[in-house]
N, C-alpha and C. Protein backbone atom coordinates (compact mmCIF):
# COMPACT_ATOMS: atom_id res chain seq x y z
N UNK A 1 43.69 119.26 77.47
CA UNK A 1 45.00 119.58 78.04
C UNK A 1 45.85 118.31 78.04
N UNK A 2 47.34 118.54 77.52
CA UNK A 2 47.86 117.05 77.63
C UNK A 2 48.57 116.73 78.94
N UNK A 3 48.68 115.82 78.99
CA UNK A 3 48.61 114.96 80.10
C UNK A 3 49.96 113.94 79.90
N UNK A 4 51.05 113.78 81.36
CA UNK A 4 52.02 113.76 81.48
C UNK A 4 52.14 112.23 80.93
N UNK A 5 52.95 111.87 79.69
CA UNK A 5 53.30 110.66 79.05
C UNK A 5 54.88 109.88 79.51
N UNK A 6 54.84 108.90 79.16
CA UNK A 6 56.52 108.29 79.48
C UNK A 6 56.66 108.84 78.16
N UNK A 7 58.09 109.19 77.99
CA UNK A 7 58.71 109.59 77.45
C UNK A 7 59.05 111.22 77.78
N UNK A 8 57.59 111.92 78.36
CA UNK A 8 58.38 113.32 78.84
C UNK A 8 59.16 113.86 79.20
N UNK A 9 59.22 115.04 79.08
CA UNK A 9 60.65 115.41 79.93
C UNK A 9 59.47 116.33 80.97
N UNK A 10 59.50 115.67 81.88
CA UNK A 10 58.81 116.75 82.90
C UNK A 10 59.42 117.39 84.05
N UNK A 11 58.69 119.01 84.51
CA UNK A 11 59.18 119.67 85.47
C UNK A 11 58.42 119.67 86.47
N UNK A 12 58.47 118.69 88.05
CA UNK A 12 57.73 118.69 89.30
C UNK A 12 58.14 119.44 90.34
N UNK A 13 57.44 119.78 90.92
CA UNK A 13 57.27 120.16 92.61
C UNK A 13 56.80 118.97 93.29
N UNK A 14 57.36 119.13 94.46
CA UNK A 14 57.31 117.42 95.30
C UNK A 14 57.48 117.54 96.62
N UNK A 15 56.49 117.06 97.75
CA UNK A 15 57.14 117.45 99.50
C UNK A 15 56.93 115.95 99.42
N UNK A 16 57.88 115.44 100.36
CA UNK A 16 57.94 113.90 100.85
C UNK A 16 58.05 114.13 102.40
N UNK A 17 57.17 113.04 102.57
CA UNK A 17 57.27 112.92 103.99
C UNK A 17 56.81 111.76 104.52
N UNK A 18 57.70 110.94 105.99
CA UNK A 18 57.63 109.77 106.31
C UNK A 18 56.10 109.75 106.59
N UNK A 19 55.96 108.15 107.05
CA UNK A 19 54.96 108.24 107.86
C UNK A 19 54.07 108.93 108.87
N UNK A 20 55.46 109.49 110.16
CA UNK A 20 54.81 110.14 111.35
C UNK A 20 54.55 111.39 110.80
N UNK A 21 54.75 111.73 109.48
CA UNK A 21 54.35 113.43 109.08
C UNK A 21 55.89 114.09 108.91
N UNK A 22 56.94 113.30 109.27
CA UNK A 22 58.43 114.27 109.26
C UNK A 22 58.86 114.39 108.24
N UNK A 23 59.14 115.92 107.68
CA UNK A 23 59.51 116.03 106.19
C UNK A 23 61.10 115.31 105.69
N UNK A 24 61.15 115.47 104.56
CA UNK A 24 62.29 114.63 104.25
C UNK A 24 62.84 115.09 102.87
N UNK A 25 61.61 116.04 102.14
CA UNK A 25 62.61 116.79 101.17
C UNK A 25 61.38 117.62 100.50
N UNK A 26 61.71 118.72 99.82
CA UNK A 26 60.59 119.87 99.46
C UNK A 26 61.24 120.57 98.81
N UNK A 27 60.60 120.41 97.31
CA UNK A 27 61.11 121.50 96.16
C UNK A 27 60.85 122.82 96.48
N UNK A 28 59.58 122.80 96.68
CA UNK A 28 59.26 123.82 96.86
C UNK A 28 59.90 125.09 97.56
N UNK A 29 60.50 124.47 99.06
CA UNK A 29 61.25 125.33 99.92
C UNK A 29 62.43 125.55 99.20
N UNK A 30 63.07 124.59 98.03
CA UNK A 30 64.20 124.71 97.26
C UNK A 30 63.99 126.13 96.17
N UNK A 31 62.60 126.02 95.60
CA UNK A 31 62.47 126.70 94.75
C UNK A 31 62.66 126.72 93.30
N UNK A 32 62.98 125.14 93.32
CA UNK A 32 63.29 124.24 91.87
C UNK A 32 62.63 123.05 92.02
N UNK A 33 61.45 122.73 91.02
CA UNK A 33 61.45 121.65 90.44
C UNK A 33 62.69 120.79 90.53
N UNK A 34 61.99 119.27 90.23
CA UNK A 34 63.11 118.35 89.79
C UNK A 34 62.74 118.21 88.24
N UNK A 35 63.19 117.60 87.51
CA UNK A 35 62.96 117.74 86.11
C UNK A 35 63.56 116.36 85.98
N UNK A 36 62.88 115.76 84.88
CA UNK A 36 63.63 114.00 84.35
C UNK A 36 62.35 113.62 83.31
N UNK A 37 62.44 112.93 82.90
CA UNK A 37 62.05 111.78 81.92
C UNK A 37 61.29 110.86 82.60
N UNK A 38 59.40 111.03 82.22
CA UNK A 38 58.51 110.25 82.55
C UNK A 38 59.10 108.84 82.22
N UNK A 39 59.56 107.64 82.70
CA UNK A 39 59.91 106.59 82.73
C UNK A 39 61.00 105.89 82.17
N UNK A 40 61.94 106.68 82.60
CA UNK A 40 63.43 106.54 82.10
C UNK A 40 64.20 105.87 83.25
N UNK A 41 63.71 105.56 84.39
CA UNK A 41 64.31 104.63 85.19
C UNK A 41 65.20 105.91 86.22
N UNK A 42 65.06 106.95 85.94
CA UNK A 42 65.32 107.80 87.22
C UNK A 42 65.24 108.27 88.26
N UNK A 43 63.97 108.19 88.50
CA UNK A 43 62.94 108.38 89.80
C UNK A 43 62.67 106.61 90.09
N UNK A 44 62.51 107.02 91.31
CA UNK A 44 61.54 105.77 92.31
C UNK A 44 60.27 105.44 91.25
N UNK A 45 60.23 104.18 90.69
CA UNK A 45 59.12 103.89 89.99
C UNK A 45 57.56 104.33 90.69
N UNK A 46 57.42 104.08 91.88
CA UNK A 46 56.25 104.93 92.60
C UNK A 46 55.59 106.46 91.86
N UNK A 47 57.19 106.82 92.32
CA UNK A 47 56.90 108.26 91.72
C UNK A 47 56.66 108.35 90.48
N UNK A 48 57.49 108.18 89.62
CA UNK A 48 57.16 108.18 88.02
C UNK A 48 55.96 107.84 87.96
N UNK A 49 55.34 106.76 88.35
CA UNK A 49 53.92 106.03 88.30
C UNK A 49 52.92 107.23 88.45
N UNK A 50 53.37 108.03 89.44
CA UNK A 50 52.09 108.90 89.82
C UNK A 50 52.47 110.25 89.29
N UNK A 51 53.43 110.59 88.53
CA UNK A 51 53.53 111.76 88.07
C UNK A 51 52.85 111.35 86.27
N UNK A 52 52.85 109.81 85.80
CA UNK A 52 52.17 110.03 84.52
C UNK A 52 50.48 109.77 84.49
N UNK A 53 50.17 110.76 83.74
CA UNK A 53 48.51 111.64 83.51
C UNK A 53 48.27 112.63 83.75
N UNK A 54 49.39 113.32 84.96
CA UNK A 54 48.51 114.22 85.03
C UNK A 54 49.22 115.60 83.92
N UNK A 55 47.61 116.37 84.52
CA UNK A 55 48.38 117.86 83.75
C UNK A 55 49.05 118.89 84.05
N UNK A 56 49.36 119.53 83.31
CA UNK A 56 50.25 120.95 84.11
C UNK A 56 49.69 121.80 85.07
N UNK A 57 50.01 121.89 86.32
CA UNK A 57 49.09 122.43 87.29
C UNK A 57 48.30 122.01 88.10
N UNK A 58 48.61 120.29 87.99
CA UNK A 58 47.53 119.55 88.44
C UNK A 58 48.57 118.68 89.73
N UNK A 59 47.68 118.74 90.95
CA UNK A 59 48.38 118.29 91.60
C UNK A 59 48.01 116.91 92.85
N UNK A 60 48.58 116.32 93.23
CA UNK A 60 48.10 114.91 93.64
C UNK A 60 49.03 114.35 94.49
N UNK A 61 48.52 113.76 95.89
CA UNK A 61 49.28 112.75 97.30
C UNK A 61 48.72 111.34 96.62
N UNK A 62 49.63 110.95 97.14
CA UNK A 62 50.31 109.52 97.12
C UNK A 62 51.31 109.17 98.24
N UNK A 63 51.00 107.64 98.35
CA UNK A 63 51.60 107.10 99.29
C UNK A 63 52.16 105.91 99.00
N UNK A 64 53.46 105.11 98.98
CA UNK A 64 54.48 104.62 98.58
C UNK A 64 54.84 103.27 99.50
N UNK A 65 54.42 102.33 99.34
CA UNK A 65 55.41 101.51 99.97
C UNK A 65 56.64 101.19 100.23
N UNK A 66 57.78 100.86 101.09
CA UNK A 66 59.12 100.99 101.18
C UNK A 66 59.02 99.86 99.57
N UNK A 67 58.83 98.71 99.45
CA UNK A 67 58.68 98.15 98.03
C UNK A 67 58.73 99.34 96.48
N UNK A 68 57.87 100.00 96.66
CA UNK A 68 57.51 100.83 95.94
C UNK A 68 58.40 101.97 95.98
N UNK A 69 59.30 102.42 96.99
CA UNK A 69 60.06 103.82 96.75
C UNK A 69 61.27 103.20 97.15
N UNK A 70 62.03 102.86 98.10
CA UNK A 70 63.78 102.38 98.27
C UNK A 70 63.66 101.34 98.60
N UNK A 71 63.04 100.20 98.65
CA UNK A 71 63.10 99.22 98.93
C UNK A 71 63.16 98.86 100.56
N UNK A 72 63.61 97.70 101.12
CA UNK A 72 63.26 97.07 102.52
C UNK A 72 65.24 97.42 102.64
N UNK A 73 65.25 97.30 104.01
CA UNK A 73 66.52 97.79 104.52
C UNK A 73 67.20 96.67 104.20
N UNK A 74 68.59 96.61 104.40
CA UNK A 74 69.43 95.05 104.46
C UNK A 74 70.38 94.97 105.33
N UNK A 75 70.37 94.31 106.14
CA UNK A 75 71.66 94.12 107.51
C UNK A 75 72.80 93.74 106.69
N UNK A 76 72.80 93.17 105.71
CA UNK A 76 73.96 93.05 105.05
C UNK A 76 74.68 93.83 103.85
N UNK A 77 74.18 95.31 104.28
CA UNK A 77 74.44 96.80 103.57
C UNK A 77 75.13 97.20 105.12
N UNK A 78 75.41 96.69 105.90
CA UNK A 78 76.39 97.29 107.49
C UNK A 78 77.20 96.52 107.25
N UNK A 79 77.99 97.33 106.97
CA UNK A 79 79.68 97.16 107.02
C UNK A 79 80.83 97.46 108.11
N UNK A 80 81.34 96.71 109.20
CA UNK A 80 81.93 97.35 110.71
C UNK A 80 83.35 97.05 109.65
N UNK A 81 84.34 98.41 109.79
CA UNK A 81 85.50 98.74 109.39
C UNK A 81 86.63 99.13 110.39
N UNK A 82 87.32 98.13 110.82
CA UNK A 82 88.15 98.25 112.00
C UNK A 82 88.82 99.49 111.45
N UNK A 83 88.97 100.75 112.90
CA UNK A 83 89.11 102.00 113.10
C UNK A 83 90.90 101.96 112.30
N UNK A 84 91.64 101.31 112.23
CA UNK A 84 92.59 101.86 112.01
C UNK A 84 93.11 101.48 110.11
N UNK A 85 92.26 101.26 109.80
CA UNK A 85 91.84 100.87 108.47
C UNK A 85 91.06 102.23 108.17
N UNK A 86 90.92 103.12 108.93
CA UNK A 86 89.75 104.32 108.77
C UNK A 86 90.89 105.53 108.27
N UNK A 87 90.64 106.27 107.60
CA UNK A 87 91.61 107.57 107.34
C UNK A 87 91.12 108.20 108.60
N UNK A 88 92.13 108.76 109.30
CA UNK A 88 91.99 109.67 110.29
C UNK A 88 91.50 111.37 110.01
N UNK A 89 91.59 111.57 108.91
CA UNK A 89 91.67 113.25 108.51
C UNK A 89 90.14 112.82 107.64
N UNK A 90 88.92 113.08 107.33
CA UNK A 90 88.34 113.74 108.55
C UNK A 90 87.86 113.05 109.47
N UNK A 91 88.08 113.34 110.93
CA UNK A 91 87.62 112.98 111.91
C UNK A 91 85.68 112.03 111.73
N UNK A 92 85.91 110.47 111.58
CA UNK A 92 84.23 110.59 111.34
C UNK A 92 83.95 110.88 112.61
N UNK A 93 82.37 110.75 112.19
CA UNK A 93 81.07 111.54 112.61
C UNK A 93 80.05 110.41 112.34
N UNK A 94 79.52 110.09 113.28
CA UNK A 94 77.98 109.38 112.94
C UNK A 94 77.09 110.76 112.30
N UNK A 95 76.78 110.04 111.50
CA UNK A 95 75.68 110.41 110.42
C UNK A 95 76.62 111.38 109.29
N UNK A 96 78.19 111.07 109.15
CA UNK A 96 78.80 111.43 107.88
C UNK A 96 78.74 110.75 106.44
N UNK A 97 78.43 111.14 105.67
CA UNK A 97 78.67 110.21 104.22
C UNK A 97 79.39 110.17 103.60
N UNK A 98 80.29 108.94 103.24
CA UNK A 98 81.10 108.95 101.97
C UNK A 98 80.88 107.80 101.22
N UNK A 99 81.80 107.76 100.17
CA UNK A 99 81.57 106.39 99.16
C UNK A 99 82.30 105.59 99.80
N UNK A 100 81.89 104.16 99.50
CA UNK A 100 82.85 102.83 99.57
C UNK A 100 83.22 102.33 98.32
N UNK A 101 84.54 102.14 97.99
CA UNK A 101 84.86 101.49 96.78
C UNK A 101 85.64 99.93 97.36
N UNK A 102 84.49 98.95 96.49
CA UNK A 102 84.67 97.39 96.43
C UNK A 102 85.69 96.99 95.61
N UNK A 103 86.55 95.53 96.12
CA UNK A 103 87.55 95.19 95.56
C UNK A 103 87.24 95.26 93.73
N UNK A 104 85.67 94.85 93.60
CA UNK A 104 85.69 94.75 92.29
C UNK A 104 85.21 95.79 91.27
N UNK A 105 85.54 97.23 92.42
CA UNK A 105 85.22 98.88 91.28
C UNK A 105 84.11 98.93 91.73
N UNK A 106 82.86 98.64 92.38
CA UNK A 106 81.81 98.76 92.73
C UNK A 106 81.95 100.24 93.89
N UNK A 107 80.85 101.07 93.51
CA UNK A 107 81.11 102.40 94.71
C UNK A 107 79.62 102.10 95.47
N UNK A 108 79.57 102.55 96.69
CA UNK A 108 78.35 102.33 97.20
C UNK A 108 78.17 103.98 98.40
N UNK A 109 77.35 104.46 98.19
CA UNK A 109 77.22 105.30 98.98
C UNK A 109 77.08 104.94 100.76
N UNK A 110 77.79 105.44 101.58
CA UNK A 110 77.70 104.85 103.05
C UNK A 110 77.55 105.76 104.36
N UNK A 111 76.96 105.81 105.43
CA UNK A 111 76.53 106.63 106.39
C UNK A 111 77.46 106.18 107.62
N UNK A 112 78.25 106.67 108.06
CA UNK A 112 78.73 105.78 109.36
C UNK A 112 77.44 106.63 110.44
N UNK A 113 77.23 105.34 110.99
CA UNK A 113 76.07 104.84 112.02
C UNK A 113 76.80 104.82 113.36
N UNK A 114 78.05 104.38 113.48
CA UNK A 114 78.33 104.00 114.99
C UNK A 114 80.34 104.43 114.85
N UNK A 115 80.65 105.00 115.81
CA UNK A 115 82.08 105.00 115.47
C UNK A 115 82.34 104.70 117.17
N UNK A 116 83.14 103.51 117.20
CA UNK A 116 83.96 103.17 118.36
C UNK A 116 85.66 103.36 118.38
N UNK A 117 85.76 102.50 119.76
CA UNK A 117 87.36 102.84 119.64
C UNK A 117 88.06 101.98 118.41
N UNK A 118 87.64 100.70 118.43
CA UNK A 118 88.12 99.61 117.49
C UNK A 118 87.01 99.52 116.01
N UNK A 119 85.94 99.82 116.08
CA UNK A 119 85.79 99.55 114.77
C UNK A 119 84.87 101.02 114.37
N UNK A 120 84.20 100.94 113.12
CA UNK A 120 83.58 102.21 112.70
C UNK A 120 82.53 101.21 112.01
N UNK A 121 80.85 101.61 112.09
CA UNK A 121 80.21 100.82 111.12
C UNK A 121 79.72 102.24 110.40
N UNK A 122 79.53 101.46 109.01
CA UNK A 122 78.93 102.11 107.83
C UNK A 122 76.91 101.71 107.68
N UNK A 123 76.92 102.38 106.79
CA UNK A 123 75.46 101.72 106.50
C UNK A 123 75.14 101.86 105.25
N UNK A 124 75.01 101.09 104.32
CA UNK A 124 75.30 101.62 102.68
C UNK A 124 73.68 101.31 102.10
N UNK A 125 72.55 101.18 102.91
CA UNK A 125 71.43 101.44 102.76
C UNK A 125 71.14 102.78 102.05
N UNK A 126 70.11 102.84 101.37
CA UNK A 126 69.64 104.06 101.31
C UNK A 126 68.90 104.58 102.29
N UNK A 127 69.16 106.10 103.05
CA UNK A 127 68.84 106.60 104.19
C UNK A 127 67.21 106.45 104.22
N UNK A 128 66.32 106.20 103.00
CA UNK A 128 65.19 105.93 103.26
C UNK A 128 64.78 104.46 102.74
N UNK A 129 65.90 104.10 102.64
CA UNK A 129 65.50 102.00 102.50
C UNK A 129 64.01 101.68 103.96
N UNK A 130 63.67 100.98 103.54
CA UNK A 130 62.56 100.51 104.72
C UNK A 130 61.43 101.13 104.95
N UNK A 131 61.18 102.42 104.59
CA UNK A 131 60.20 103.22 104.96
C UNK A 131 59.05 103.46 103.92
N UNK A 132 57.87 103.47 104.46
CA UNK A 132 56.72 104.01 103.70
C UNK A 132 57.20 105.30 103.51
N UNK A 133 56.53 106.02 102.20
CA UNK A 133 56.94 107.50 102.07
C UNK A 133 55.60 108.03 101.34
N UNK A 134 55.16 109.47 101.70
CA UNK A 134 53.80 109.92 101.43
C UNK A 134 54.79 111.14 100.65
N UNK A 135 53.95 111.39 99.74
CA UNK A 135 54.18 112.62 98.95
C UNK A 135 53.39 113.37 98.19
N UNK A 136 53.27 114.67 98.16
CA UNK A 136 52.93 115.56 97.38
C UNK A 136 53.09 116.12 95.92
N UNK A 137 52.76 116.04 95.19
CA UNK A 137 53.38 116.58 93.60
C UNK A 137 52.53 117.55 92.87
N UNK A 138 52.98 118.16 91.94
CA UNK A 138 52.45 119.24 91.40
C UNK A 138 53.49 118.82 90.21
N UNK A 139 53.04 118.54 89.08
CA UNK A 139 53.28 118.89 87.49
C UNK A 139 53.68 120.19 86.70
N UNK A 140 54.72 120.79 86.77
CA UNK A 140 54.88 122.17 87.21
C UNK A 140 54.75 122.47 85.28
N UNK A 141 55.58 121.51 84.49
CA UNK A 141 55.64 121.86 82.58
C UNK A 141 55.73 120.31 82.28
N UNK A 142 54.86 120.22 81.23
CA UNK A 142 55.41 119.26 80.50
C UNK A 142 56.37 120.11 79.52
N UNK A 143 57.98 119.87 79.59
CA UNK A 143 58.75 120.61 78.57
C UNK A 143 58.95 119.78 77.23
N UNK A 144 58.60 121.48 76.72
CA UNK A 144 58.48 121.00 75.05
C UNK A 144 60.39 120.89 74.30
């Protein structure tokens, strides 16, 4: 039976979940695979790592170091944006997301974390920067 190569185009099933056991994302409940290219730089190298060998139907946990899946957090990914520098329409929201665009065209995805009277902070971490992550997979096709 062949067995999942870089270069594939493969179709997975995948549950992730932190440390304490709290889920954090599940194809399965989606009802779609994710699909990408055994080592094309798309997935969390972790993952790619453990989705090549196996076979179709074959399924396997793993566990991820924050190194290994989003990396370690950075205090200097918090960005405090004095409130009137903020568009008013929509009203933020801690735990809203939008992009940040840098003087030099750079976009960064951002979470506001804290909204006061005078300033608003962002957090342009990835929501799972810092964390160990355990996961589940299933090899659903290697597509031909």
């Amino acid at each position: 039976m062949k067995k999942a190569c870089k270069g594939d185009r493969v179709r997975v099933h995948y549950r992730g979940t932190l440390v304490d056991g709290r889920e954090f994302d599940n194809s399965w409940e989606r009802e779609e695979p994710i699909e990408f290219v055994v080592g094309d730089g798309r997935m969390i190298a972790g993952f790619d790592g453990a989705v090549e060998g196996l076979a179709e139907g074959e399924r396997k946990g793993f566990a991820l170091s924050c190194k290994e899946a989003y990396g370690p957090r950075h205090d200097e990914m918090l960005f405090s944006i004095p409130r009137e520098n903020f568009p008013q329409e929509p009203t933020p929201e801690i735990g809203q997301n939008l992009q940040m665009r840098f003087p030099d065209g750079q976009t960064v995805e951002a979470r506001i974390t804290s909204v006061g009277d005078a300033t608003i902070v962002l957090d342009g971490n990835h929501p799972l920067a810092g964390e160990d992550l355990h996961f589940e997979v299933e090899l659903v096709e290697i597509v031909q």
